[in-house]
Protein backbone atom coordinates (compact mmCIF):
# COMPACT_ATOMS: atom_id res chain seq x y z
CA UNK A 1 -139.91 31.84 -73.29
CA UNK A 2 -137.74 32.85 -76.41
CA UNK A 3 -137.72 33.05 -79.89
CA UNK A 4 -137.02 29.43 -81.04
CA UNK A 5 -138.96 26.99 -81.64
CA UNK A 6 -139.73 24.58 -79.28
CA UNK A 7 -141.07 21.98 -81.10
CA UNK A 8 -138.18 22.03 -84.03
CA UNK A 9 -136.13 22.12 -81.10
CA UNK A 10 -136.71 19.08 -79.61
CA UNK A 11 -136.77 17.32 -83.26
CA UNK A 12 -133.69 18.66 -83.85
CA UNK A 13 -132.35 17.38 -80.78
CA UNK A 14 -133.81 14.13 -80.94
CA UNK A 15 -132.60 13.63 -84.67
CA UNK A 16 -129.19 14.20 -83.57
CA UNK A 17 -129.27 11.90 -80.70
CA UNK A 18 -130.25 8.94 -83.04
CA UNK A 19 -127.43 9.51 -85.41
CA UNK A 20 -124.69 9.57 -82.58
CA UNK A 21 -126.41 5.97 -81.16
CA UNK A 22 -126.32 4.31 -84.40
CA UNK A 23 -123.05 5.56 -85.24
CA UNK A 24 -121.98 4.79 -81.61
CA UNK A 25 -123.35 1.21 -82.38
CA UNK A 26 -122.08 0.73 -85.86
CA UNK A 27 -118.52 1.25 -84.39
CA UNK A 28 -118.87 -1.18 -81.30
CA UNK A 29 -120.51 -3.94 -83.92
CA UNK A 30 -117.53 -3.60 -86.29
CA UNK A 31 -114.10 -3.15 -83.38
CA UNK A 32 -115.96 -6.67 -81.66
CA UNK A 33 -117.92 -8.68 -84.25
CA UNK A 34 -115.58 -10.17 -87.17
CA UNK A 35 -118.69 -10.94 -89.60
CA UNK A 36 -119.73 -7.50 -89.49
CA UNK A 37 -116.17 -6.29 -89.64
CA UNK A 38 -115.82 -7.75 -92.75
CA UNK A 39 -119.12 -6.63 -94.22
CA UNK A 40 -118.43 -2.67 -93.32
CA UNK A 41 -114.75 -3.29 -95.26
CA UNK A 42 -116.20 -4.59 -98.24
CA UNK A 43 -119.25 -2.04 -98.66
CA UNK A 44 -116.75 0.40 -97.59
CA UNK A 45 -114.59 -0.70 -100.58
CA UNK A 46 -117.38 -0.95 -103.41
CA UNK A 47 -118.41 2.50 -102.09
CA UNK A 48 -115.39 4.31 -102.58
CA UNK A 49 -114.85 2.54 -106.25
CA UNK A 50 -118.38 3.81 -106.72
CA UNK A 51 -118.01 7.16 -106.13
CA UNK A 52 -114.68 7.14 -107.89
CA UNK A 53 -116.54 6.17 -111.04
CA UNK A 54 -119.27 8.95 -110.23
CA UNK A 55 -116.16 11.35 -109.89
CA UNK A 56 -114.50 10.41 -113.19
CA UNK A 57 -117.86 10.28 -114.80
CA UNK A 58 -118.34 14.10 -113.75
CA UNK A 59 -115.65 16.25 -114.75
CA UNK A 60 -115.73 19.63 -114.78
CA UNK A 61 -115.99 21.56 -118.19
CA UNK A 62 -112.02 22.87 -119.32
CA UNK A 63 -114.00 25.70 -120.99
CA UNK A 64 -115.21 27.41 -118.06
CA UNK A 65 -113.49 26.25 -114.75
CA UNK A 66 -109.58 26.02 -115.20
CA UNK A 67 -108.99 23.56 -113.23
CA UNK A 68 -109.46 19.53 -113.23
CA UNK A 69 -112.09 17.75 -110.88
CA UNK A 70 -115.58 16.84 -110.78
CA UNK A 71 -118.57 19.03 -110.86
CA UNK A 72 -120.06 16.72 -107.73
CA UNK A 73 -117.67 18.66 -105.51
CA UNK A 74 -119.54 21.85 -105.98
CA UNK A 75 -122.62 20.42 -105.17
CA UNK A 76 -120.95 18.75 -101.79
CA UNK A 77 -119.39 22.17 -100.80
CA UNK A 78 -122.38 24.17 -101.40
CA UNK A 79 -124.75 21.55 -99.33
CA UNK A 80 -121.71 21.82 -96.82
CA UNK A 81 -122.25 25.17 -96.19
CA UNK A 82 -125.62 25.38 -96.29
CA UNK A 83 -125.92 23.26 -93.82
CA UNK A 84 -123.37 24.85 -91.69
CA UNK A 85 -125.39 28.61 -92.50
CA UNK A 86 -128.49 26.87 -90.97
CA UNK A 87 -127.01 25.07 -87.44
CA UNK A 88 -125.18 28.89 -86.82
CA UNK A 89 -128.24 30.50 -87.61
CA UNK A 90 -129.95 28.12 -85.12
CA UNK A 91 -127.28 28.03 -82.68
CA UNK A 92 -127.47 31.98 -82.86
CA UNK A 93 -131.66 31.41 -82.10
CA UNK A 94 -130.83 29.95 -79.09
CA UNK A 95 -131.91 31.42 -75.57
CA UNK A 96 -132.85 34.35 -77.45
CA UNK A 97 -136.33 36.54 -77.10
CA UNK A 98 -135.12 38.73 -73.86
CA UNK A 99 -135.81 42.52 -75.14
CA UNK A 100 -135.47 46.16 -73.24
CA UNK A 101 -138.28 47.66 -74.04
CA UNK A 102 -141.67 46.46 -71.98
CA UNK A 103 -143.83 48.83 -73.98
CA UNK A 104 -144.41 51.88 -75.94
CA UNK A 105 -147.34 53.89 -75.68
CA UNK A 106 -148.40 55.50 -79.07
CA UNK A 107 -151.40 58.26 -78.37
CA UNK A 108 -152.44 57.60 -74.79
CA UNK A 109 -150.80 60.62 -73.35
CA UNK A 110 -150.87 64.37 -74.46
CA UNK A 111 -146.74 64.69 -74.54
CA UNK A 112 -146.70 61.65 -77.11
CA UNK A 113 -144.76 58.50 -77.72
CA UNK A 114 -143.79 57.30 -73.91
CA UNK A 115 -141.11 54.23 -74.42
CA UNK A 116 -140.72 51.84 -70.86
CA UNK A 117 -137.69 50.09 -70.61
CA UNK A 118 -138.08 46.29 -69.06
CA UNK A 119 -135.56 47.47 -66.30
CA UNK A 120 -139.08 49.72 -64.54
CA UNK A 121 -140.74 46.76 -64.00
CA UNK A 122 -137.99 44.21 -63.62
CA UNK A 123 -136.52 46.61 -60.89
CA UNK A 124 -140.42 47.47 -59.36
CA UNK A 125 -141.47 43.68 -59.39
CA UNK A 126 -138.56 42.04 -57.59
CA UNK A 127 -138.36 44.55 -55.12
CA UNK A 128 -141.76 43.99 -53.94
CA UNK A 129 -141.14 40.37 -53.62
CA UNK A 130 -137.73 40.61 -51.74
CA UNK A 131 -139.86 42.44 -49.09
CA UNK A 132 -142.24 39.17 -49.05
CA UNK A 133 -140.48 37.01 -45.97
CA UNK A 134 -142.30 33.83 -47.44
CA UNK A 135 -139.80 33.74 -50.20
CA UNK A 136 -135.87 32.85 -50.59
CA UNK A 137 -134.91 34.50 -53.80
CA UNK A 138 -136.87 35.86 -56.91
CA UNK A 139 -136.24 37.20 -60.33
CA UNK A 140 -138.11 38.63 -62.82
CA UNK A 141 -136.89 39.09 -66.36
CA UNK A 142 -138.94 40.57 -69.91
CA UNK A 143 -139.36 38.38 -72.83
CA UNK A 144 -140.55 39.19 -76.43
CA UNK A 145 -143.47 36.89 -77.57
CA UNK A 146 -145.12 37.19 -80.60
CA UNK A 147 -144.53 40.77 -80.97
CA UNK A 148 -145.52 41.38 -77.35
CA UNK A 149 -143.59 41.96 -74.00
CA UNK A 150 -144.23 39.11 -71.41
CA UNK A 151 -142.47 38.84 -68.03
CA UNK A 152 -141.04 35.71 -66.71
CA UNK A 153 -141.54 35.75 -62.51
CA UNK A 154 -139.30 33.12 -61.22
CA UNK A 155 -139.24 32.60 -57.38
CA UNK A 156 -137.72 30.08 -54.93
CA UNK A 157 -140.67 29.45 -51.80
CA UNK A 158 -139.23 28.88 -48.56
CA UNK A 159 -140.13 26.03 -46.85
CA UNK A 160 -143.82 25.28 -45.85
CA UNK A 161 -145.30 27.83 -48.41
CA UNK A 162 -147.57 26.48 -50.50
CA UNK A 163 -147.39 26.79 -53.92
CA UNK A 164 -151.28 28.79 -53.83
CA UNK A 165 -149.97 31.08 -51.31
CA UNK A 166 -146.88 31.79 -53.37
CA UNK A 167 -149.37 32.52 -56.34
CA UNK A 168 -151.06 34.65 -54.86
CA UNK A 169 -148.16 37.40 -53.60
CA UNK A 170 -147.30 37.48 -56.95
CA UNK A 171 -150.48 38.37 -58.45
CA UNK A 172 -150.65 41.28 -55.70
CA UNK A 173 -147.35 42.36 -56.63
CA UNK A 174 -148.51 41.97 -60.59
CA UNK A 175 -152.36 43.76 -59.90
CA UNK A 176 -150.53 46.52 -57.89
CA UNK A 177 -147.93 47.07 -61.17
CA UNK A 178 -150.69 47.00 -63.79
CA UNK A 179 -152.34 49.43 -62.07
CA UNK A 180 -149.78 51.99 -61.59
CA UNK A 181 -148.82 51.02 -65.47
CA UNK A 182 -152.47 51.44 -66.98
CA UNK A 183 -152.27 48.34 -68.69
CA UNK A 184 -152.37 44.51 -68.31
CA UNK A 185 -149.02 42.58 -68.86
CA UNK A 186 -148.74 38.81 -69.41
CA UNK A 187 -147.15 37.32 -67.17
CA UNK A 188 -145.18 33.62 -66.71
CA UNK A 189 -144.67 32.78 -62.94
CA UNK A 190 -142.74 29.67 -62.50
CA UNK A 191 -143.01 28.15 -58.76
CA UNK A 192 -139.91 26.56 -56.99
CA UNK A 193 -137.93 24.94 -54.01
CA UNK A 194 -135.35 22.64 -53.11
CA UNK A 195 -132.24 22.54 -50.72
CA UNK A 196 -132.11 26.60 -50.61
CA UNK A 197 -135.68 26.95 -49.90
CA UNK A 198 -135.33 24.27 -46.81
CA UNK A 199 -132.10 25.16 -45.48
CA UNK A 200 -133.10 29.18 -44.99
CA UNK A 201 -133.99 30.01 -42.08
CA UNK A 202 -137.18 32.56 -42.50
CA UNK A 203 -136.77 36.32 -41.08
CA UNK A 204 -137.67 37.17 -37.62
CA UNK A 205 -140.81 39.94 -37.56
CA UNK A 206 -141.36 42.49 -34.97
């Protein structure tokens, strides 16, 4: 749950792993196969004659720009940093989407504009469910999705709960908050275990 986009993501991701492999490859074939090491010199050297010739080919006007190069620079700097403005700004996207507002209601009472911070429910929600003794830990966090507060419920079960029962305290704990809020949040609940959940020992009741 955050502001990026999943799917680009993952392509992104994926893109970048390919490049690494073949260029992780390329190196092993030309350090321990001779025929290939040969190959990658020579295309190595007709490329850099080529783009010598480009470079010559390409100077830059004495007119307007002082000094002496090629005009193919520019273009190689300016894709440089574009691409370098688009991985921060991407980087930056990252793990983003929590927000500290959970809602603002416009009209709905007679003193005006009321403005709830996420902290009310965060606070309300996983205090409830620290009371529950059939769970190990929870936490509850507010996320902005498409233009609209949504919690995230995350909460470790302790051993022989069942993943319906679980569900279910939640949704109490949830009804029991919309209700006292006058409205109906979404709501993410993500169910877990593991070694914490079967090495604590539940809570003796009287």
């Amino acid at each position: 749950m955050n502001s990026t986009n999943r799917i680009l993501n993952r392509v992104f991701v994926f893109l970048v792993g390919i490049l690494v492999l073949i260029g992780g490859a390329t190196l092993v074939l030309v350090a321990l196969v001779p025929l290939v090491r040969d190959s990658w010199t020579n295309a190595t050297r007709v490329g850099i004659d080529k783009a010598n010739r480009w470079l010559q080919a390409t100077p830059l006007p004495e007119s307007l720009v002082p000094v002496n190069g090629s005009w193919l620079w520019l273009i190689v700097l300016a894709a440089g940093a574009l691409l370098i403005a688009v991985l921060v700004t991407f980087s930056l996207r990252q793990g983003h989407g929590h927000t500290g507002r959970l809602v603002t209601l416009n009209g709905r009472t007679s003193s005006g504009a009321v403005a709830i911070e996420s902290k009310v429910a965060e606070h309300a929600i996983q205090d409830a469910l620290t009371n529950r003794p059939e769970l190990v830990a929870s936490h509850v966090s507010t996320y902005r999705v498409k233009n609209q507060s949504a919690l995230k419920i995350a909460i470790t079960c302790r051993r022989g709960v069942s993943p319906r029962e679980a569900s279910r305290i939640v949704d109490e704990v949830l009804f029991s908050f919309d209700n006292l809020l006058g409205l109906q949040l979404p709501a993410l609940v993500q169910i877990s275990g593991g070694f914490r959940a079967r090495t604590t020992k539940a809570a003796r009741l009287r």
